[in-house]
C-alpha atoms as a PDB file:
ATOM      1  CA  UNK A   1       0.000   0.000   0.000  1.00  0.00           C
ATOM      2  CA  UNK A   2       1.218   3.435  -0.965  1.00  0.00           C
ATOM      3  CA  UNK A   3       0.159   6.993  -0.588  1.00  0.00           C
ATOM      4  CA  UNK A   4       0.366   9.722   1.968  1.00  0.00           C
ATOM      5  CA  UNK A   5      -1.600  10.296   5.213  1.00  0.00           C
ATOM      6  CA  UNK A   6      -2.901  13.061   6.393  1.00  0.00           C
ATOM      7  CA  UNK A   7      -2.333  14.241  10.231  1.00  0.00           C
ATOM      8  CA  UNK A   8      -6.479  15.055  10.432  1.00  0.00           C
ATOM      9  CA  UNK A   9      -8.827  13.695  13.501  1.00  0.00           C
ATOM     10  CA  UNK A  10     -11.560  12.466  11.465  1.00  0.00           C
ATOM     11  CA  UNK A  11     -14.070  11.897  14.200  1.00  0.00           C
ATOM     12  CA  UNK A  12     -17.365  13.578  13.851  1.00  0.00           C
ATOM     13  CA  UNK A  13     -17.466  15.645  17.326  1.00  0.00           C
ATOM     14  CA  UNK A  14     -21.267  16.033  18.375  1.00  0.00           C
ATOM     15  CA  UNK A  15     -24.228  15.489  15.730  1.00  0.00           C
ATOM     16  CA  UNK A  16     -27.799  14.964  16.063  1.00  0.00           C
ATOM     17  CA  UNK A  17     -30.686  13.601  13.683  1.00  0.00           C
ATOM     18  CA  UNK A  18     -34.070  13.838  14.925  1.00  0.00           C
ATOM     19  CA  UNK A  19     -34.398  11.584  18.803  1.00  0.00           C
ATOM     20  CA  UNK A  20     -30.243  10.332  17.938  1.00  0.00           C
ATOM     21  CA  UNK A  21     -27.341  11.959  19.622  1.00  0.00           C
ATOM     22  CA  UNK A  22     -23.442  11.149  18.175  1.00  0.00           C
ATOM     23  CA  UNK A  23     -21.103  12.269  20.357  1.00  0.00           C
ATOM     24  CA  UNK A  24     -16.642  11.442  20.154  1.00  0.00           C
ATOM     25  CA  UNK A  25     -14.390  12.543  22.514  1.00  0.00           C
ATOM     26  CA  UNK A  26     -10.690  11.847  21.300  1.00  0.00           C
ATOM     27  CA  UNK A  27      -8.036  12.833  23.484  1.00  0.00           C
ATOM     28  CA  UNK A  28      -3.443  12.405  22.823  1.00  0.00           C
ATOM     29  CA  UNK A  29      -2.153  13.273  19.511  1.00  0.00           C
ATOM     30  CA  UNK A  30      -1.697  11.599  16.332  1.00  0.00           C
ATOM     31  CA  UNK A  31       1.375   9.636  16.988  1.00  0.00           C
ATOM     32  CA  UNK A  32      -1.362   7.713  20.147  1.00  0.00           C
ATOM     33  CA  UNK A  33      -5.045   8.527  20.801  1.00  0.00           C
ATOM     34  CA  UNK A  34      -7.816   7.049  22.556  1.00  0.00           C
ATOM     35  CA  UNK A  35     -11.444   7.830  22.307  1.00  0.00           C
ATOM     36  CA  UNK A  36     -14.835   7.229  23.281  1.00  0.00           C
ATOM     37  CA  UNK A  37     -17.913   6.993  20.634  1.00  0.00           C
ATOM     38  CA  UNK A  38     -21.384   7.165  21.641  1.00  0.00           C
ATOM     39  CA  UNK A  39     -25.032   6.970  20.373  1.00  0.00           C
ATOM     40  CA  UNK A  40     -28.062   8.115  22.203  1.00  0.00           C
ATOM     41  CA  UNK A  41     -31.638   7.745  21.651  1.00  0.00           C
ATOM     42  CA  UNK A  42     -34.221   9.748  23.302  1.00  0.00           C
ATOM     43  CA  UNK A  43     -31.194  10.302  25.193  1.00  0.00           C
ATOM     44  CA  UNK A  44     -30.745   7.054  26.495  1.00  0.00           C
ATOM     45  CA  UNK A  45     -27.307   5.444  25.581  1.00  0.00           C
ATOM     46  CA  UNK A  46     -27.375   2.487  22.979  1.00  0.00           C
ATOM     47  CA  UNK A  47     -24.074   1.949  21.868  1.00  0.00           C
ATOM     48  CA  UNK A  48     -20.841   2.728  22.988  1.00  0.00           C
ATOM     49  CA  UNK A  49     -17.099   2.302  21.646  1.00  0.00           C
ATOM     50  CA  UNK A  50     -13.701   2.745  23.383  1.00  0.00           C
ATOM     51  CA  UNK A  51     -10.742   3.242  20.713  1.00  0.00           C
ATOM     52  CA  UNK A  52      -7.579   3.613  20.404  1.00  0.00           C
ATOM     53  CA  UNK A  53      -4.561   4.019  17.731  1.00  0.00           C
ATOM     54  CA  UNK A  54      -1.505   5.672  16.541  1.00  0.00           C
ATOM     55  CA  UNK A  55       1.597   5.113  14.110  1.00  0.00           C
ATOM     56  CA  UNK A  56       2.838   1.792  13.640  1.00  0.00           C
ATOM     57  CA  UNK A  57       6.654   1.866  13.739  1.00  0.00           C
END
């Protein structure tokens, strides 16, 4: 695989779509991160993920 990658967070932030609610929370820069995704409806939480990444040396 070749190409170029860009140093961007591409997580979303907050957004909401009628009863839904997307929130991310990323925290560390791009070299390691972690984060937390979440969706709410009728804010009540239905899904949850804990990530994490960085560069691969």
């Amino acid at each position: 695989m070749t190409g170029t990658c860009r140093k961007v967070a591409p997580n979303r932030g907050l957004y909401a779509s009628g009863d839904y609610t997307y929130h991310c929370a990323v925290e560390g820069s791009f070299e390691w991160y972690s984060g937390r995704e979440e969706i709410f409806l009728a804010g009540k939480p239905i899904y949850e993920c804990l990530f994490h990444g960085g560069l691969v040396k």
